[in-house]
N, C-alpha and C. Protein backbone atom coordinates (compact mmCIF):
# COMPACT_ATOMS: atom_id res chain seq x y z
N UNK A 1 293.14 174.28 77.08
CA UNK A 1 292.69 175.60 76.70
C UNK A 1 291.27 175.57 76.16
N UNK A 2 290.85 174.57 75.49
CA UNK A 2 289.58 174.54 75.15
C UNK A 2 288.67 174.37 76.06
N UNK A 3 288.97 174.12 76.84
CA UNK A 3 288.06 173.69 78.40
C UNK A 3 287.56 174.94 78.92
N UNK A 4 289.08 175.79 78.59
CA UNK A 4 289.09 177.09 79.76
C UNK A 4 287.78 178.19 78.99
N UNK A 5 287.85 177.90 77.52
CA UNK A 5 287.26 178.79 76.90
C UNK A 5 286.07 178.61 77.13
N UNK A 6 285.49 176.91 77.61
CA UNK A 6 284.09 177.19 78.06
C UNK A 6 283.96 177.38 79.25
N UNK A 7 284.80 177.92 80.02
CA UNK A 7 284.35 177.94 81.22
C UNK A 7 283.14 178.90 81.53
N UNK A 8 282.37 178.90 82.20
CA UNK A 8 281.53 179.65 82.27
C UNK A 8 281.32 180.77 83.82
N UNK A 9 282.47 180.69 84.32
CA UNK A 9 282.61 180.84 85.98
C UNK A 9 283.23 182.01 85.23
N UNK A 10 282.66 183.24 86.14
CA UNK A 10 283.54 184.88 86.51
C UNK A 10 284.52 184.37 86.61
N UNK A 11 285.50 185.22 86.35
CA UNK A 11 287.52 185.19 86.74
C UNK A 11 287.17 186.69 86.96
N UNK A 12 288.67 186.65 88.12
CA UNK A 12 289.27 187.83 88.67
C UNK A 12 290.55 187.76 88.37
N UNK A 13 291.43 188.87 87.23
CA UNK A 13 292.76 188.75 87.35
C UNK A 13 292.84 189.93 87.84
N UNK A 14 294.05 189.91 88.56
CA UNK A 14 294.68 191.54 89.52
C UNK A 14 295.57 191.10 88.85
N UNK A 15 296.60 192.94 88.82
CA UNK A 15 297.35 193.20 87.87
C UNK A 15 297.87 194.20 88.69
N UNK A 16 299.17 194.03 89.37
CA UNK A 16 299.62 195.57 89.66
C UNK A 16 299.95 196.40 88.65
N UNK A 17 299.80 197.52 88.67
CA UNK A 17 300.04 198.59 87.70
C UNK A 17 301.67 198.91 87.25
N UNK A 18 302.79 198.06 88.23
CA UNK A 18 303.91 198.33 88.53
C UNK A 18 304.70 196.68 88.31
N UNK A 19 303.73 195.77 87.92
CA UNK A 19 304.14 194.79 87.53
C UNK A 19 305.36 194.59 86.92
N UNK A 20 306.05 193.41 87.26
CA UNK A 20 307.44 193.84 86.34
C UNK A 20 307.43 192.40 85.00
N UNK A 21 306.11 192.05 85.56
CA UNK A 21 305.88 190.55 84.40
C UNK A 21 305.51 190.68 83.20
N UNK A 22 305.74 190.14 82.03
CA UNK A 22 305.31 190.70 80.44
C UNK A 22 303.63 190.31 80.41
N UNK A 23 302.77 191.53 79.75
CA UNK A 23 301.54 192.00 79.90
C UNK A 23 300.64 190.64 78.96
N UNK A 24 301.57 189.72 78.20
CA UNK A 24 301.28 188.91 77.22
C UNK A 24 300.95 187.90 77.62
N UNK A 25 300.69 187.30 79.24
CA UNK A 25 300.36 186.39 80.07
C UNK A 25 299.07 186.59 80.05
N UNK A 26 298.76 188.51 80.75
CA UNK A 26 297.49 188.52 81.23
C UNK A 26 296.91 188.88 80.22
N UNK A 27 297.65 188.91 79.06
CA UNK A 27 295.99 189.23 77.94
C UNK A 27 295.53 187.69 77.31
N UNK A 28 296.81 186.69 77.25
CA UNK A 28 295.97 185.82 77.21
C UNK A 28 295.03 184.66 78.14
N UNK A 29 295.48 185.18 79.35
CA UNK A 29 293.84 185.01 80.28
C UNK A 29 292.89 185.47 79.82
N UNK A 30 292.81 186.80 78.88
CA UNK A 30 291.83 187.59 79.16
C UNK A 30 290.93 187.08 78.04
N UNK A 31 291.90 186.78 77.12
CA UNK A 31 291.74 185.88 75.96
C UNK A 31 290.67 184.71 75.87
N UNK A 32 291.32 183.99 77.08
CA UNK A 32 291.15 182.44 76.87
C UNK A 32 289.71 182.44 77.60
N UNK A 33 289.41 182.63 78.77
CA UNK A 33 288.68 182.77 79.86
C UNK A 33 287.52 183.86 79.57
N UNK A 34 286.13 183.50 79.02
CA UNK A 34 285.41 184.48 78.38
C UNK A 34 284.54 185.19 79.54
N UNK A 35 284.34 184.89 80.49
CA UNK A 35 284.39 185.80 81.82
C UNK A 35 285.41 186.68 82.82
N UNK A 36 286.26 186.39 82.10
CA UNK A 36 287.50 187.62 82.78
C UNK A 36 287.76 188.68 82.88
N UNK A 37 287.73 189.17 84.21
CA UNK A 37 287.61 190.57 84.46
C UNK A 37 289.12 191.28 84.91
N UNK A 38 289.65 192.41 84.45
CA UNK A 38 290.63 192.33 85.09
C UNK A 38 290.69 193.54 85.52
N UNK A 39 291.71 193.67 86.76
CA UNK A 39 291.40 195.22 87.64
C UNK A 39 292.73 195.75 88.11
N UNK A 40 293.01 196.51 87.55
CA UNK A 40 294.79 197.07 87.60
C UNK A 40 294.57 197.52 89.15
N UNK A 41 295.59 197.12 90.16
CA UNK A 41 296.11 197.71 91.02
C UNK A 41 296.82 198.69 91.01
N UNK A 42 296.54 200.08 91.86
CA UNK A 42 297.31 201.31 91.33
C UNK A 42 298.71 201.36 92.60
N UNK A 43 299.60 201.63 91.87
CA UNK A 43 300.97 201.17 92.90
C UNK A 43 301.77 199.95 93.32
N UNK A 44 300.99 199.06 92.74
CA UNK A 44 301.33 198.01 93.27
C UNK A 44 301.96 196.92 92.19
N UNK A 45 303.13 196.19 92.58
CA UNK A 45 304.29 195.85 91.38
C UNK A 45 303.38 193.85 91.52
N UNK A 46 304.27 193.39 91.46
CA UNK A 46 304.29 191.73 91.37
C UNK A 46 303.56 191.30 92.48
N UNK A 47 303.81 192.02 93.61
CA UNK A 47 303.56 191.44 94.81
C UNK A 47 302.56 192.09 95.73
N UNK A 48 301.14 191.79 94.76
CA UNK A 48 300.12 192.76 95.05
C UNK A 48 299.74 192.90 96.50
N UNK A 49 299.48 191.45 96.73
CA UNK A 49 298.69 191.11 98.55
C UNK A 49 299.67 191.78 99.53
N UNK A 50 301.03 191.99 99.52
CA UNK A 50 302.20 192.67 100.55
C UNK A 50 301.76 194.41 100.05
N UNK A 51 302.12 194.61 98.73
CA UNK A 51 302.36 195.62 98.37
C UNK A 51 301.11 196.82 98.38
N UNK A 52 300.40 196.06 98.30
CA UNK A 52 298.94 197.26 98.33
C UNK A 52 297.49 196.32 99.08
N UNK A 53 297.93 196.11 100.15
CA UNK A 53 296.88 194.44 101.05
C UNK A 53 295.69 195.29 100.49
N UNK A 54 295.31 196.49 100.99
CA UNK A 54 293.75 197.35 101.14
C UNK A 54 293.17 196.74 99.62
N UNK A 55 293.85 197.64 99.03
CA UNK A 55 293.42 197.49 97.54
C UNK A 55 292.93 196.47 96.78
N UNK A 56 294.01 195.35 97.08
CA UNK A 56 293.83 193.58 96.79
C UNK A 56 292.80 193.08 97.45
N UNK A 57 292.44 193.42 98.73
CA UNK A 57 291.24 192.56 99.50
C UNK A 57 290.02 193.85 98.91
N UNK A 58 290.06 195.25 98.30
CA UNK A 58 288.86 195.64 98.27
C UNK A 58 288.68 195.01 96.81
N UNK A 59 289.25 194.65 96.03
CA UNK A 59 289.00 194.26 94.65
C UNK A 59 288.38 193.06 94.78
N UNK A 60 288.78 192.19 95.62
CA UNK A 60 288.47 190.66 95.92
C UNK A 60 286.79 190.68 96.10
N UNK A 61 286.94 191.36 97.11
CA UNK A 61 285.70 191.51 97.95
C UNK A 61 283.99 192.19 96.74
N UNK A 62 284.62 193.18 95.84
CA UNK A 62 284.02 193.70 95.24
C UNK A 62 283.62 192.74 94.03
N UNK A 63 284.44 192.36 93.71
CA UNK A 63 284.15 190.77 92.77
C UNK A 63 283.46 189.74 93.31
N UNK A 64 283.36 189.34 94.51
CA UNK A 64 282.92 188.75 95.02
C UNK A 64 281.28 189.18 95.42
N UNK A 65 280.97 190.54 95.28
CA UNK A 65 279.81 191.05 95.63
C UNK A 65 279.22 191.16 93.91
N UNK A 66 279.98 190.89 92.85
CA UNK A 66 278.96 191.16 91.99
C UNK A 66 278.46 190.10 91.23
């Protein structure tokens, strides 16, 4: 964990909005990882890449452009 905190590399966490996983995971990514960005998927539960593909590859892509 101390490693992670220096990391210095952007993070991308996706998050479906419909998630059925406890929210206490991704805050402490959000936590740990002092470049972490995170971007709620709207509709989309656990299984973001099946459940909402568009959305997941435009988030990717958009992270990837900034």
């Amino acid at each position: 964990r101390d490693r992670l905190r220096a990391c210095p590399v952007p993070v991308l966490l996706l998050r479906g909005q419909c998630d059925n996983q406890r929210w206490g995971f991704t805050r402490e990514y959000l936590d740990l990882l002092p470049r972490a960005r995170l971007r709620i998927v709207p509709g989309a539960g656990h299984a973001i890449a099946r459940e909402a593909e568009e959305a997941y590859l435009a988030a990717i892509r958009g992270f990837l452009r900034e």
